[in-house]
Protein backbone atom coordinates (compact mmCIF):
# COMPACT_ATOMS: atom_id res chain seq x y z
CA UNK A 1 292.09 -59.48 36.33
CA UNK A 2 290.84 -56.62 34.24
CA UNK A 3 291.98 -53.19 32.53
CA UNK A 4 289.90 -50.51 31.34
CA UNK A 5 291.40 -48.99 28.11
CA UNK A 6 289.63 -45.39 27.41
CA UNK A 7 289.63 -44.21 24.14
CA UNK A 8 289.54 -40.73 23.97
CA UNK A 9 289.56 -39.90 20.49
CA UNK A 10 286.77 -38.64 17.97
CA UNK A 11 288.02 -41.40 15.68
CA UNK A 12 286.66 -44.69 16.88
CA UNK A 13 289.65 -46.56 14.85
CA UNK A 14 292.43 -43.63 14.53
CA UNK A 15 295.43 -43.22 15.76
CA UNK A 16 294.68 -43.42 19.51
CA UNK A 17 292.96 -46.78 19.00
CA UNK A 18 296.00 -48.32 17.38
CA UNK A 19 298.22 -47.35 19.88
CA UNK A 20 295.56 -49.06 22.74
CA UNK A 21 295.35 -51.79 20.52
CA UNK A 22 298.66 -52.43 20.89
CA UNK A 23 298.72 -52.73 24.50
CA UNK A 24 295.79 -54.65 24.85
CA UNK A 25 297.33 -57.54 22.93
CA UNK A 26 300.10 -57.57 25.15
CA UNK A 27 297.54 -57.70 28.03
CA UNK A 28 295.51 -60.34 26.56
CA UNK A 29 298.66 -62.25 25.72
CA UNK A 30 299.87 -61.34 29.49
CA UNK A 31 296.33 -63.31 30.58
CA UNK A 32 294.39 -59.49 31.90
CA UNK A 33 291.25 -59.26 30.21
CA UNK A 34 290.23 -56.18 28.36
CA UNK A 35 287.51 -53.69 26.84
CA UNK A 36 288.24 -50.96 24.92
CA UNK A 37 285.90 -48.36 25.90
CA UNK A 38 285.01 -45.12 23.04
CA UNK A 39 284.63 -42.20 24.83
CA UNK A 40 285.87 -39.11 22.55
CA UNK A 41 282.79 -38.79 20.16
CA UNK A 42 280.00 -39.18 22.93
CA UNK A 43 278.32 -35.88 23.71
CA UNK A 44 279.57 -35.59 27.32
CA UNK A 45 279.64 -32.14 29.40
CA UNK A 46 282.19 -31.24 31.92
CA UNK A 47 281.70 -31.14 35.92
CA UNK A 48 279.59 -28.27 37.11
CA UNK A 49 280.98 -28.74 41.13
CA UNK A 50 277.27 -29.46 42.23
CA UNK A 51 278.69 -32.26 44.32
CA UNK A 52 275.42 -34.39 44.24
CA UNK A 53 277.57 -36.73 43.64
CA UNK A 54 279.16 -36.83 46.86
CA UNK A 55 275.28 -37.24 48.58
CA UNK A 56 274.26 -40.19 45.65
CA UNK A 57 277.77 -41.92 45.14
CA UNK A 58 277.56 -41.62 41.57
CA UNK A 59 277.27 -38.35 38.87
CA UNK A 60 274.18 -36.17 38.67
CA UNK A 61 274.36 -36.54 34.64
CA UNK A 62 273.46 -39.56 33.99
CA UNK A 63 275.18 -40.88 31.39
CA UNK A 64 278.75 -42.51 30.00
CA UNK A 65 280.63 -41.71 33.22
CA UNK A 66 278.00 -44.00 35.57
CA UNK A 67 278.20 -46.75 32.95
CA UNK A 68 281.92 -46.95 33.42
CA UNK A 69 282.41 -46.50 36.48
CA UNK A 70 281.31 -49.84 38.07
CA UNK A 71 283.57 -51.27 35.63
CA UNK A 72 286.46 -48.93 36.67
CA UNK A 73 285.62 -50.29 40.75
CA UNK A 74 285.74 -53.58 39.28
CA UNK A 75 288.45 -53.57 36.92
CA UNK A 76 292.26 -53.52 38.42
CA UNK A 77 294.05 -51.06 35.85
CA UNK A 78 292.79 -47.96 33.35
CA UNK A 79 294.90 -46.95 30.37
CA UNK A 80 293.65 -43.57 29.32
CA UNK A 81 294.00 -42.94 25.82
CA UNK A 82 293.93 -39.60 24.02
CA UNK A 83 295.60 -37.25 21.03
CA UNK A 84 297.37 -34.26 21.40
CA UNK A 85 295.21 -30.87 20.85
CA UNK A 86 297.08 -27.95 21.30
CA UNK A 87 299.39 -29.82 23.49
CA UNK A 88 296.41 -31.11 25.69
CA UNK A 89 294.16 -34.15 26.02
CA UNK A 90 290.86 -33.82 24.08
CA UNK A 91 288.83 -31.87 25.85
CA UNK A 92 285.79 -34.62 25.67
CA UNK A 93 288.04 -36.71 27.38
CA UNK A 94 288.95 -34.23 30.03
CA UNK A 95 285.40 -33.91 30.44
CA UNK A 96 284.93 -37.72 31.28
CA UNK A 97 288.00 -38.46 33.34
CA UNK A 98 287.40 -35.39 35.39
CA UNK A 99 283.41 -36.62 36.15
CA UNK A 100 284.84 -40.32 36.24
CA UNK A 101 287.22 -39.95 38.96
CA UNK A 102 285.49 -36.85 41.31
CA UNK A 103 282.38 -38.77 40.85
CA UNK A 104 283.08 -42.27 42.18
CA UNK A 105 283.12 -43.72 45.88
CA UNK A 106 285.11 -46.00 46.13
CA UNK A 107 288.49 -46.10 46.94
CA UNK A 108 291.28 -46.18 43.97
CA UNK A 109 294.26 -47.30 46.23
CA UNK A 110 296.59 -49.33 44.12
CA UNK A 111 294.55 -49.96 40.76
CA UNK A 112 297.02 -49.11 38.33
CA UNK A 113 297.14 -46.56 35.77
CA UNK A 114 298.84 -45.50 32.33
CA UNK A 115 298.30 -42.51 29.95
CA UNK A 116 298.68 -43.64 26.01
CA UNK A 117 299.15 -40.37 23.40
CA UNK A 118 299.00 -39.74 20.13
CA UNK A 119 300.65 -37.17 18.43
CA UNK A 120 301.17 -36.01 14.80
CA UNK A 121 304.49 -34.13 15.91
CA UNK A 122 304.48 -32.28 19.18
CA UNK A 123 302.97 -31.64 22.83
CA UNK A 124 303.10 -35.69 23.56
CA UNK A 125 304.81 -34.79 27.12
CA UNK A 126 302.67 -31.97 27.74
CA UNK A 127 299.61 -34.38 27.67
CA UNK A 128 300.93 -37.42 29.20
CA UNK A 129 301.94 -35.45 32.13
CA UNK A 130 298.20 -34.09 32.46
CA UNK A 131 296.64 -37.17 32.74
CA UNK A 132 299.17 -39.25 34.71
CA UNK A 133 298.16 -36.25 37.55
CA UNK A 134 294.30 -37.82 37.63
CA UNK A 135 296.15 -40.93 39.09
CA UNK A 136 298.74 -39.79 41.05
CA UNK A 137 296.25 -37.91 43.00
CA UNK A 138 294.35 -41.35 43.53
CA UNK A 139 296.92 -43.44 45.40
CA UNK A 140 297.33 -45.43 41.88
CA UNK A 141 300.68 -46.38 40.92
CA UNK A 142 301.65 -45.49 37.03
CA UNK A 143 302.91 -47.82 34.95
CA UNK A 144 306.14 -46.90 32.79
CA UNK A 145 307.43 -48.26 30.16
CA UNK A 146 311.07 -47.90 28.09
CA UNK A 147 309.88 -44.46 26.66
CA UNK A 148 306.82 -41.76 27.24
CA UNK A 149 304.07 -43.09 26.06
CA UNK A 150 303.25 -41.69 22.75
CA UNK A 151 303.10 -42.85 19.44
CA UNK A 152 303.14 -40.53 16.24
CA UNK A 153 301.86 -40.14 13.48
CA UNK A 154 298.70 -38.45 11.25
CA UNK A 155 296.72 -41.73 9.83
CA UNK A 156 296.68 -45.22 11.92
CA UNK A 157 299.25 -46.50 8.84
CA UNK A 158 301.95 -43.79 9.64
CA UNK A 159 301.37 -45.12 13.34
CA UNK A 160 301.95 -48.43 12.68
CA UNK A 161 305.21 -47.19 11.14
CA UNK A 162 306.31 -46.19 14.57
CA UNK A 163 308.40 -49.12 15.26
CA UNK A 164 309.56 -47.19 18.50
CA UNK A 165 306.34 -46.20 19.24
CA UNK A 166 304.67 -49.67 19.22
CA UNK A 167 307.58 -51.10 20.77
CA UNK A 168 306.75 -48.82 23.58
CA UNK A 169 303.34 -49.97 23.93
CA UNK A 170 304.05 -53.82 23.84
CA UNK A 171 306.33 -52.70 27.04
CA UNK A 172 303.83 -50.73 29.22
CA UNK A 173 301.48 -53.60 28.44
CA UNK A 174 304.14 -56.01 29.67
CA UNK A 175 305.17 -53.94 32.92
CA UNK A 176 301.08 -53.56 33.36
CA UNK A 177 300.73 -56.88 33.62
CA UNK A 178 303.50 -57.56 36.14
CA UNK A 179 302.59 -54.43 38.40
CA UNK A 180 298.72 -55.93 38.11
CA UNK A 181 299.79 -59.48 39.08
CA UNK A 182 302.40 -57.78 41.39
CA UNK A 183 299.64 -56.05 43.70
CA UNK A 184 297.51 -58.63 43.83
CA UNK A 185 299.95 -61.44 45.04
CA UNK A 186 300.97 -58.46 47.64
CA UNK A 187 297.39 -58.08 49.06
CA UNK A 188 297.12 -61.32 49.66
CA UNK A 189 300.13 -61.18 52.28
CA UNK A 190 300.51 -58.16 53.12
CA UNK A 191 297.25 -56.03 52.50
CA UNK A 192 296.90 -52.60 51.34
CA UNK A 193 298.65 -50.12 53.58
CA UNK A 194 296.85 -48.32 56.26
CA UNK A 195 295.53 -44.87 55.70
CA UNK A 196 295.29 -41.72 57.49
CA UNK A 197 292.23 -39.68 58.07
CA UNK A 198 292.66 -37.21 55.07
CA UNK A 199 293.52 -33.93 56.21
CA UNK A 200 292.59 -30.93 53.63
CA UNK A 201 294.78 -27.78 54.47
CA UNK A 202 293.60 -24.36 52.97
CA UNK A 203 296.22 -22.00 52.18
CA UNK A 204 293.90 -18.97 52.64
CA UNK A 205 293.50 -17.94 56.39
């Protein structure tokens, strides 16, 4: 069992990163394996709809986003990572995620997902709630944990000051673990569910 942790700051070992960290050593601990993957200082451009993707199962820019995304088929969970700018994911990250999951074929039924933010002081909510929607949209159940899950502070010291905050993150990477373990044991017996031919309704007639 595997989880993807995205990093989606410019700051390889900021705030962000400590925050992931922390849930990765509960997943390690939890026995999931894990790789941290640094995403916010790559040079990476946002979806232009040409859909070639759709025709070639994978993105017509070939770079970061096809790396990861065998390892986000493979893998059974993502934790997406990001700080707040103006109340909003970095918008390299946005860029990624929105290429990462238009992008790939297969099907994300039941891997699990979790947003992690960082915040000096506000717009935590504002940007968890945008990214838990690229999941939600994807059949993947979220994990929770005993609080939102942010962490704040300006420097990776102040965050590992946040007793709350960390506390919070040992917690989603306990419940990640379960839910992980959880799906797989119900597979096994009783398989994913069945799923309807999608049906896309346009609201302009």
């Amino acid at each position: 069992m595997k989880v993807l942790l995205i990093n989606g700051s410019p700051n390889m070992k900021g705030c962000t990163y400590t925050a992931l960290s922390g849930v990765e050593k509960t997943l390690n601990e939890a026995g999931i394996d894990t790789e941290i993957i640094h995403v916010g200082n790559k040079d990476l451009r946002g979806c232009i709809g040409c859909r070639q993707c759709k025709k070639n199962g994978k993105c017509a820019f070939n770079d970061l986003v096809n790396e990861v995304a065998p390892k986000f088929e493979e893998g059974d969970g993502i934790v997406i990572g990001t700080p707040v700018y103006f109340a909003s994911a970095n918008g390299t990250l946005v860029s990624f995620i929105d290429r990462l999951f238009y992008s790939v074929p297969f099907d994300k039924t039941m891997k699990v997902g979790a947003a992690v933010v960082s915040a000096r002081r506000g717009g935590a909510s504002a940007t968890f709630d945008e990214i838990n929607k690229y999941f939600t949209i994807s059949g993947m159940p979220v994990v929770s944990s005993q609080y939102w899950n942010s962490v704040h502070g300006y420097t990776p010291d102040d965050v590992r000051k946040d007793e709350e905050g960390l506390q919070t993150m040992r917690t989603l990477g306990k419940n990640m673990a379960f839910l992980i373990k959880s799906i797989s044991l119900g597979k096994e017996k009783f398989s994913l569910p069945e799923k309807e031919k999608r049906i896309g309704t346009n609201f302009i007639r």
